[in-house]
PDB file of N, CA and C in Angstrom:
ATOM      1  N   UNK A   1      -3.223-199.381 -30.295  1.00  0.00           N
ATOM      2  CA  UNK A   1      -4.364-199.378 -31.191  1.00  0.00           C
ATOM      3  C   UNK A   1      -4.899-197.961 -31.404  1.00  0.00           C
ATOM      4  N   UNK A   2      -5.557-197.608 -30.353  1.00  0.00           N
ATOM      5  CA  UNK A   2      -5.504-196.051 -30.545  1.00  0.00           C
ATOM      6  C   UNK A   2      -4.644-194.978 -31.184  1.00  0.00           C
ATOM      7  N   UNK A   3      -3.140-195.426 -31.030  1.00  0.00           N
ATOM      8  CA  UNK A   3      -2.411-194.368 -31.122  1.00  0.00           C
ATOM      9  C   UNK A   3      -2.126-194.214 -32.556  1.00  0.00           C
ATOM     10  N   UNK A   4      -2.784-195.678 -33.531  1.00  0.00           N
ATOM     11  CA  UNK A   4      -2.341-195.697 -34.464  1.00  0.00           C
ATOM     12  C   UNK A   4      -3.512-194.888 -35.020  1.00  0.00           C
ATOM     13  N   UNK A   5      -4.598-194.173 -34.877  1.00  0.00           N
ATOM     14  CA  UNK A   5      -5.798-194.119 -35.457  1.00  0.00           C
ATOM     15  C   UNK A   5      -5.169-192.675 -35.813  1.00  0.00           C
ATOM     16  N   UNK A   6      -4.254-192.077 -34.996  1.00  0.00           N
ATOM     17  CA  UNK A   6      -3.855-190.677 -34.831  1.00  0.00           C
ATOM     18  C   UNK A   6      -2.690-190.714 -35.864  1.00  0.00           C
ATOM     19  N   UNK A   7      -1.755-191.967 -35.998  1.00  0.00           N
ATOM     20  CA  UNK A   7      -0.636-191.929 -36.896  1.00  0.00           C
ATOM     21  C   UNK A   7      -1.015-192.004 -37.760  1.00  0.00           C
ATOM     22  N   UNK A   8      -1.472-193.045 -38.448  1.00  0.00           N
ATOM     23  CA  UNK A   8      -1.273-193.780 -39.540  1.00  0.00           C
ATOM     24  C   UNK A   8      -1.511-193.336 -40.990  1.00  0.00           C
ATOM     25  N   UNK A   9      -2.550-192.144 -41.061  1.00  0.00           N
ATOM     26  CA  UNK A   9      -2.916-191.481 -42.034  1.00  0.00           C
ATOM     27  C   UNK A   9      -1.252-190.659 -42.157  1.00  0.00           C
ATOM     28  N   UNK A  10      -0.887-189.601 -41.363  1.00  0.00           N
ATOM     29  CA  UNK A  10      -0.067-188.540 -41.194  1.00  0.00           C
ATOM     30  C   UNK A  10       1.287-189.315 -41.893  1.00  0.00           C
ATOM     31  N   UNK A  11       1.367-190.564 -40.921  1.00  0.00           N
ATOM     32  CA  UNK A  11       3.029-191.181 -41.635  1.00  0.00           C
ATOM     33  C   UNK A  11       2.863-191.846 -43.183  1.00  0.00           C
ATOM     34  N   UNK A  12       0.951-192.120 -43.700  1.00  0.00           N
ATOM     35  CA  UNK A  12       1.135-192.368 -45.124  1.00  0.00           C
ATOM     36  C   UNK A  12       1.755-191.010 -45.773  1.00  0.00           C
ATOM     37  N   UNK A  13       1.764-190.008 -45.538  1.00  0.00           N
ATOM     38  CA  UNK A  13       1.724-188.558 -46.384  1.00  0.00           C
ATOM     39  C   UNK A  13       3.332-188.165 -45.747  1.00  0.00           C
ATOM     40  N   UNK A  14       3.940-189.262 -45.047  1.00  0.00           N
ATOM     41  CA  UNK A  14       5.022-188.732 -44.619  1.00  0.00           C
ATOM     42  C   UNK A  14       5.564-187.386 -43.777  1.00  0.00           C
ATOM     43  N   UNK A  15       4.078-187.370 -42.275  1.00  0.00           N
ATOM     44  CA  UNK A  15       4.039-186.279 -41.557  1.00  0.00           C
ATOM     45  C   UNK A  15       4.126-187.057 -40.187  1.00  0.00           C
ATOM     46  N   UNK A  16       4.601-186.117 -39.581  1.00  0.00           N
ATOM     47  CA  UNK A  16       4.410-186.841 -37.930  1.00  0.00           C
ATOM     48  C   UNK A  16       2.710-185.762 -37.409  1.00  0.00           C
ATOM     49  N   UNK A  17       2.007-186.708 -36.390  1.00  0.00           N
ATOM     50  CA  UNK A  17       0.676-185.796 -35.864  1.00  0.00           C
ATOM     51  C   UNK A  17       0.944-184.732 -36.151  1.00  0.00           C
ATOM     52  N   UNK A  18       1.970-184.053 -35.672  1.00  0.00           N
ATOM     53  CA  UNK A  18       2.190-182.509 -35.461  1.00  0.00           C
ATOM     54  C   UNK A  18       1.911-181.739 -36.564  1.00  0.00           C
ATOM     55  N   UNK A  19       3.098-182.144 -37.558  1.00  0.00           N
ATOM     56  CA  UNK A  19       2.655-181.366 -39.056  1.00  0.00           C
ATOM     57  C   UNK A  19       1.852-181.861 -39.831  1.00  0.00           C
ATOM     58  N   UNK A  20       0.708-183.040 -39.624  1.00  0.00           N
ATOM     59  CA  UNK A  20      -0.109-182.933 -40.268  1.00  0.00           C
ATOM     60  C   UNK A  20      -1.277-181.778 -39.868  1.00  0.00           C
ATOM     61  N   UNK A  21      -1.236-181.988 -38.359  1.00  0.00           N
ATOM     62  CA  UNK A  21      -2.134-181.398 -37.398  1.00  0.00           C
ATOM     63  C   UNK A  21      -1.676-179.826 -38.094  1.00  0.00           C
ATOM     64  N   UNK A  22      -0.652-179.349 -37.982  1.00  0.00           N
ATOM     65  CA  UNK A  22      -0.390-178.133 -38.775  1.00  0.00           C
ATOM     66  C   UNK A  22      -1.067-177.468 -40.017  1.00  0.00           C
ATOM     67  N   UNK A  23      -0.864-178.734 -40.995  1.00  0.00           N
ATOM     68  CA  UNK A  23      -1.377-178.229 -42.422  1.00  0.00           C
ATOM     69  C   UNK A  23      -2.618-178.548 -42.230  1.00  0.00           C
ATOM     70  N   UNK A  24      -3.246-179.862 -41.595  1.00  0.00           N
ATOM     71  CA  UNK A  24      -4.675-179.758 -41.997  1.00  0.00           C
ATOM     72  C   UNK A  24      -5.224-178.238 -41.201  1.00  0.00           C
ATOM     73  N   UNK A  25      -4.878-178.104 -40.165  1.00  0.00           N
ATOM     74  CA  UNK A  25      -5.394-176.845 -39.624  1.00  0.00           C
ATOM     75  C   UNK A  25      -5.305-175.697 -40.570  1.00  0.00           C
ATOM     76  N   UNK A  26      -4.274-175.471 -41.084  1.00  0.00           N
ATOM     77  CA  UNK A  26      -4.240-174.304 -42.109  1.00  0.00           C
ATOM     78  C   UNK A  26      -4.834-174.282 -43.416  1.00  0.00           C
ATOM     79  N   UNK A  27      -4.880-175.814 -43.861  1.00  0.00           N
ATOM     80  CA  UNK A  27      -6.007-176.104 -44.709  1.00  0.00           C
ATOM     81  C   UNK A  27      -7.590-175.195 -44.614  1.00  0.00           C
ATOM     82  N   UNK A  28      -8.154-176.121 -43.265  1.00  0.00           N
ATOM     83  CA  UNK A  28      -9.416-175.731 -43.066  1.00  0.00           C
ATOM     84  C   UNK A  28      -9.426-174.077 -42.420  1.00  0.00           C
ATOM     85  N   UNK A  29      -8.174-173.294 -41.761  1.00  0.00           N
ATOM     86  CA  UNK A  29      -8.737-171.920 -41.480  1.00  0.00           C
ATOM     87  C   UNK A  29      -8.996-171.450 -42.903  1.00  0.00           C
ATOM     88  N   UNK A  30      -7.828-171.729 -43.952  1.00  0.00           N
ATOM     89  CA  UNK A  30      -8.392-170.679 -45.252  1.00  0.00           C
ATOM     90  C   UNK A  30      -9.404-171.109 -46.082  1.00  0.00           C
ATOM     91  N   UNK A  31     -10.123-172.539 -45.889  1.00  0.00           N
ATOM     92  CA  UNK A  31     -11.194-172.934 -46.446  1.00  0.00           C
ATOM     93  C   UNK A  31     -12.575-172.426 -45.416  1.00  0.00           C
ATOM     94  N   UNK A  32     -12.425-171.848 -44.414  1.00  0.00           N
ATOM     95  CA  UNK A  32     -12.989-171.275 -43.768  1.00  0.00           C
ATOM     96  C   UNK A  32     -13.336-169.350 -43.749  1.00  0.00           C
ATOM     97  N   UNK A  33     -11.843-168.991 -44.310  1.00  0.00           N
ATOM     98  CA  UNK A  33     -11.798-167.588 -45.088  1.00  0.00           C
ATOM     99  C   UNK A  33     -12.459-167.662 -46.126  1.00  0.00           C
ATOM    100  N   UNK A  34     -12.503-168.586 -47.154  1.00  0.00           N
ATOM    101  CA  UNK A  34     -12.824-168.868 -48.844  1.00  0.00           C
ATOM    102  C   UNK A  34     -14.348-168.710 -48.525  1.00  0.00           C
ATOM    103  N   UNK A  35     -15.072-169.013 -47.156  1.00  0.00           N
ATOM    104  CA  UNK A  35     -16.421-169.980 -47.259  1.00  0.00           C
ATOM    105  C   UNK A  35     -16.962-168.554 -47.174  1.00  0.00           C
ATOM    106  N   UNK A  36     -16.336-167.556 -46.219  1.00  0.00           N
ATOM    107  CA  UNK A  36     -16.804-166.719 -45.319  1.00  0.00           C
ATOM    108  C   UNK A  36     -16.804-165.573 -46.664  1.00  0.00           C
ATOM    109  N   UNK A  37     -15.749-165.262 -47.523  1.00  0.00           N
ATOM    110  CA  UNK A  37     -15.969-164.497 -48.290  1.00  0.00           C
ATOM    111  C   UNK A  37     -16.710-164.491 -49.285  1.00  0.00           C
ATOM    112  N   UNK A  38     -17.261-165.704 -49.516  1.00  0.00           N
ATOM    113  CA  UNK A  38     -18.050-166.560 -50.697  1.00  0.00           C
ATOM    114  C   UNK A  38     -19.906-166.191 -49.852  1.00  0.00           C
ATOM    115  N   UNK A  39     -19.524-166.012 -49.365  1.00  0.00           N
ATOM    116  CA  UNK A  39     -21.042-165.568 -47.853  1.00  0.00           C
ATOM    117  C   UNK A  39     -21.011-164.292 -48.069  1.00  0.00           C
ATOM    118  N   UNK A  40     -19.976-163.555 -47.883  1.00  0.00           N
ATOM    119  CA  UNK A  40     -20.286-161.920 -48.218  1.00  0.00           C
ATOM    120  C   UNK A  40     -20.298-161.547 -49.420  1.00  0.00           C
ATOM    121  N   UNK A  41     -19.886-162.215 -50.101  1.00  0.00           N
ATOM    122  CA  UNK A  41     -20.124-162.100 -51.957  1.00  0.00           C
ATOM    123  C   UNK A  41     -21.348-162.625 -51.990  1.00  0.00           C
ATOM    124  N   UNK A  42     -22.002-163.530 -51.591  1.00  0.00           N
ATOM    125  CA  UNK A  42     -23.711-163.639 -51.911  1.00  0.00           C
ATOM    126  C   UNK A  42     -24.327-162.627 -51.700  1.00  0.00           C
ATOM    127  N   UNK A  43     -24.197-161.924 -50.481  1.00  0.00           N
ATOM    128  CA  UNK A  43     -25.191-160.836 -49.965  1.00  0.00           C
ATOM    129  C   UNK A  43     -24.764-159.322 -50.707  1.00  0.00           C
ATOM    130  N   UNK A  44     -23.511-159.586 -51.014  1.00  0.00           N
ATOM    131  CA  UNK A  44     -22.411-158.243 -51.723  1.00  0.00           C
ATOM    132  C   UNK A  44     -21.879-158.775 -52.841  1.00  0.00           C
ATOM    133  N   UNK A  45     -22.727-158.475 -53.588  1.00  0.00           N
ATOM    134  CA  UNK A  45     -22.002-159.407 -55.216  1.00  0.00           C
ATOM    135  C   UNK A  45     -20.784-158.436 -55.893  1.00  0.00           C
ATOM    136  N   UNK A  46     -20.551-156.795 -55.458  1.00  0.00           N
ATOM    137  CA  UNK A  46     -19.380-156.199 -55.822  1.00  0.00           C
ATOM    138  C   UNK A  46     -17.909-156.536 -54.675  1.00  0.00           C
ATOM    139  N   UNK A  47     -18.023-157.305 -53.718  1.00  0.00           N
ATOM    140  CA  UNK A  47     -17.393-157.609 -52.701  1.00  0.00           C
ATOM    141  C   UNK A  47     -16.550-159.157 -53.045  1.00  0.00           C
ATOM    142  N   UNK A  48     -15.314-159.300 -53.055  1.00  0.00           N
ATOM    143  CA  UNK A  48     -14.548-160.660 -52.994  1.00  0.00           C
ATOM    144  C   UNK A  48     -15.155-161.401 -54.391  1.00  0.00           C
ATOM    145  N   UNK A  49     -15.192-160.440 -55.773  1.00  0.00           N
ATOM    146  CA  UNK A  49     -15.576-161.377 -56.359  1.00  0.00           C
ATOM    147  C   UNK A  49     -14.848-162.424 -57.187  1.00  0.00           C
ATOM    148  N   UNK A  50     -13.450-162.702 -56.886  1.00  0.00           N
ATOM    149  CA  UNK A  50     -12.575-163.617 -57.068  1.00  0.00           C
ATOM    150  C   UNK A  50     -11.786-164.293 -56.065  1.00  0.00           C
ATOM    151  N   UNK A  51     -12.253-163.786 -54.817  1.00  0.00           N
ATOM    152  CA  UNK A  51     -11.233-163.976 -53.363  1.00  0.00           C
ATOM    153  C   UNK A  51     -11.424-165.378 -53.196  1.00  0.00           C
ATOM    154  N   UNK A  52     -12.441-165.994 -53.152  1.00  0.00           N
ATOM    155  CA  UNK A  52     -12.623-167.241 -52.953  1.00  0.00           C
ATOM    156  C   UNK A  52     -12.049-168.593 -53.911  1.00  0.00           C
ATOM    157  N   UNK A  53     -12.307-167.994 -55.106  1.00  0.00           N
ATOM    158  CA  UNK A  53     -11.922-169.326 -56.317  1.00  0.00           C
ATOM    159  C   UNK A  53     -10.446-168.806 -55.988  1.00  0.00           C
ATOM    160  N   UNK A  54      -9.780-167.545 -55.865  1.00  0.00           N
ATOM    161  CA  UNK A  54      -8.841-167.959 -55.855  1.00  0.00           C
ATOM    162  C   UNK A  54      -7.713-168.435 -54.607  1.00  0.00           C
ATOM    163  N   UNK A  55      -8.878-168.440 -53.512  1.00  0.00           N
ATOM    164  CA  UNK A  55      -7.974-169.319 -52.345  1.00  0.00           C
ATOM    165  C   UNK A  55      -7.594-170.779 -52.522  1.00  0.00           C
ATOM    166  N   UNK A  56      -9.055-171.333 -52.960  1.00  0.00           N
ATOM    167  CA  UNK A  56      -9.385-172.847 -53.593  1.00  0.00           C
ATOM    168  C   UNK A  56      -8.318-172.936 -54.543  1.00  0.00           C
ATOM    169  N   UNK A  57      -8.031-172.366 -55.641  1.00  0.00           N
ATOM    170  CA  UNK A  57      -6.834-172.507 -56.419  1.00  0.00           C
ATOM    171  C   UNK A  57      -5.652-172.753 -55.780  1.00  0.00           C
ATOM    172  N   UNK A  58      -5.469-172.011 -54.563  1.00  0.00           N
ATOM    173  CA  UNK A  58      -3.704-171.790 -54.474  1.00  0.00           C
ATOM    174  C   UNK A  58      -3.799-173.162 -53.147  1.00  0.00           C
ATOM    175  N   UNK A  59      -5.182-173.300 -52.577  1.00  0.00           N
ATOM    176  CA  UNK A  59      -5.022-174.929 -51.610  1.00  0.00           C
ATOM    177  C   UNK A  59      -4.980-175.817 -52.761  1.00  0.00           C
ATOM    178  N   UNK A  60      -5.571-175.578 -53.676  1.00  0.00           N
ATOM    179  CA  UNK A  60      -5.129-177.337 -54.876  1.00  0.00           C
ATOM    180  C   UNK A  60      -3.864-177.277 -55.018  1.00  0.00           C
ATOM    181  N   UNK A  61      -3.545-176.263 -55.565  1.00  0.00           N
ATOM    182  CA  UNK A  61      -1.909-176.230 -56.098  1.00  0.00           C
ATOM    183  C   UNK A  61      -1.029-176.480 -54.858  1.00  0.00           C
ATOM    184  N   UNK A  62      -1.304-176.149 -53.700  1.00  0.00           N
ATOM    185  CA  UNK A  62      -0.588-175.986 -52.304  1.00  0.00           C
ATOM    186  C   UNK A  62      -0.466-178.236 -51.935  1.00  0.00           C
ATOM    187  N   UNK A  63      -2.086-178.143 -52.246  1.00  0.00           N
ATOM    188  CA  UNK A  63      -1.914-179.684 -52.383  1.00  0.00           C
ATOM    189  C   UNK A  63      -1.359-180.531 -53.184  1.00  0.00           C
ATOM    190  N   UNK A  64      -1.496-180.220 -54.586  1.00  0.00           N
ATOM    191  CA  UNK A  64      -0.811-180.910 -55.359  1.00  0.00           C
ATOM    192  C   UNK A  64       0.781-180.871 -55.310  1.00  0.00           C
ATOM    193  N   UNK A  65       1.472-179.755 -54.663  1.00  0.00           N
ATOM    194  CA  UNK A  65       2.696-179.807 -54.752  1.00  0.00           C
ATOM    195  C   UNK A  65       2.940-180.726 -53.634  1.00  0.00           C
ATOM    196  N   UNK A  66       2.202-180.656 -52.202  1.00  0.00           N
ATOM    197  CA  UNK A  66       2.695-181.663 -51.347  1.00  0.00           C
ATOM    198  C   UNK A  66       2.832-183.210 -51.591  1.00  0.00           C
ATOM    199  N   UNK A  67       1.460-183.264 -52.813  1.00  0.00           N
ATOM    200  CA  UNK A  67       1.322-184.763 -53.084  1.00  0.00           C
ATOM    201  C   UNK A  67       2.932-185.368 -53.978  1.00  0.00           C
ATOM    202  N   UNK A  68       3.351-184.313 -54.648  1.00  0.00           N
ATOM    203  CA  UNK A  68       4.233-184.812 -55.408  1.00  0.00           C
ATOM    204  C   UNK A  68       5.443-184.778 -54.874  1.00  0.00           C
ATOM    205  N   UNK A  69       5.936-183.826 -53.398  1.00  0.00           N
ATOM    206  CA  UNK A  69       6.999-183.841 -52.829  1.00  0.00           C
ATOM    207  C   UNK A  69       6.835-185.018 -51.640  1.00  0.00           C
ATOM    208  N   UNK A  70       5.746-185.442 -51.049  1.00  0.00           N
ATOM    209  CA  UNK A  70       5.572-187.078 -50.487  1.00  0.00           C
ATOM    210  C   UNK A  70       6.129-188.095 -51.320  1.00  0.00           C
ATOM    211  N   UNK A  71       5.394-188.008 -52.705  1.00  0.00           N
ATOM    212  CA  UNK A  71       6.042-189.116 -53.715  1.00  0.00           C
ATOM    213  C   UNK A  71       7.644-188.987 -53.694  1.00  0.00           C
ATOM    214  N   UNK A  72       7.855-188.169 -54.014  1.00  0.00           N
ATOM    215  CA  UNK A  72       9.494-188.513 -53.846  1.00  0.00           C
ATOM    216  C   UNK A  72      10.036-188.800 -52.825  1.00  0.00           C
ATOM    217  N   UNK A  73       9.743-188.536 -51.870  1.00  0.00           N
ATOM    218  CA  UNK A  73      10.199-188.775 -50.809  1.00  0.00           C
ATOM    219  C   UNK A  73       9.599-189.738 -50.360  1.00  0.00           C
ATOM    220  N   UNK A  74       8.962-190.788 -50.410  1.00  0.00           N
ATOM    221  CA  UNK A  74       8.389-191.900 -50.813  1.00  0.00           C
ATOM    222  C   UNK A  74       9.340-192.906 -51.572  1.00  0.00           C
ATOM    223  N   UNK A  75       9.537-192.457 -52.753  1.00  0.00           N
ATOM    224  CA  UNK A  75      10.564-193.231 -54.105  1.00  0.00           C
ATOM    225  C   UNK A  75      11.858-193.281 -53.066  1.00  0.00           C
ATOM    226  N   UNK A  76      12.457-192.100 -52.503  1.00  0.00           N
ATOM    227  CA  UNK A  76      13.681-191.997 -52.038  1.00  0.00           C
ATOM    228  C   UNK A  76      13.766-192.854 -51.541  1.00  0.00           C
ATOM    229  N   UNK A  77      13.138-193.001 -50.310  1.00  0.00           N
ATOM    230  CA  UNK A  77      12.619-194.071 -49.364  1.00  0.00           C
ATOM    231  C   UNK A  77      12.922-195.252 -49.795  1.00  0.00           C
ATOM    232  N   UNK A  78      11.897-195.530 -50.605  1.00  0.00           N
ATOM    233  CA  UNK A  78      11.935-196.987 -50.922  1.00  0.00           C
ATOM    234  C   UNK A  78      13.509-197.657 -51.463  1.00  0.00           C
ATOM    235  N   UNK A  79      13.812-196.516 -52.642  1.00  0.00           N
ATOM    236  CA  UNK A  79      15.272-196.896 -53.129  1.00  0.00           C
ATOM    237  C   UNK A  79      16.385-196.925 -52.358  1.00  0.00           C
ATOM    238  N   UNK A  80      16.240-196.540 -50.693  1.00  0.00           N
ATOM    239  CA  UNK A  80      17.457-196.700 -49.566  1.00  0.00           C
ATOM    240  C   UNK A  80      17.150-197.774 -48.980  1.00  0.00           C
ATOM    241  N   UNK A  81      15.606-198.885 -49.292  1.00  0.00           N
ATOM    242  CA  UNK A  81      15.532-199.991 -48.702  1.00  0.00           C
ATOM    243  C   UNK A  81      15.699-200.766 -49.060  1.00  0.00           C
ATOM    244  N   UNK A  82      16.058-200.916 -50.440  1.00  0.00           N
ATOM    245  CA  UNK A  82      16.391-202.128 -51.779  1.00  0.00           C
ATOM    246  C   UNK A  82      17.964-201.856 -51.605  1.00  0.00           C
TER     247      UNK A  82
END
């Protein structure tokens, strides 16, 4: 029961703990860079004044490509079980 609370998300996205535990971690350090430079651009408005939108850009795109390489590999999946 427990152990599934830790799987079950990771094997929908077609990750074991590990590499989800991987990407979400690398997720949140550079959404943590994005936050931090977006903080010194408030106080320093000539400082990072694109650093941030464009971290957020390259995690959507970073995400959206994973979402669409799960799907296939998903489809694959399914079409080796039929």
């Amino acid at each position: 029961m427990i152990r599934r609370l830790f799987t079950a998300h990771p094997a929908a996205v077609s990750e074991t703990y590990g590499e989800h535990f991987g990407t979400a971690s690398g997720f949140a350090l550079k959404l943590f860079l994005a936050s931090l430079a977006c903080a010194i651009h408030a106080v320093l408005p000539f400082l990072f004044e694109k650093t941030g939108s464009h971290m957020i850009n390259e995690l959507h795109d970073r995400m959206v490509r994973n979402r669409a390489r799960h799907a296939v590999a998903d489809t694959a999946y399914a079409a080796r079980q039929s």
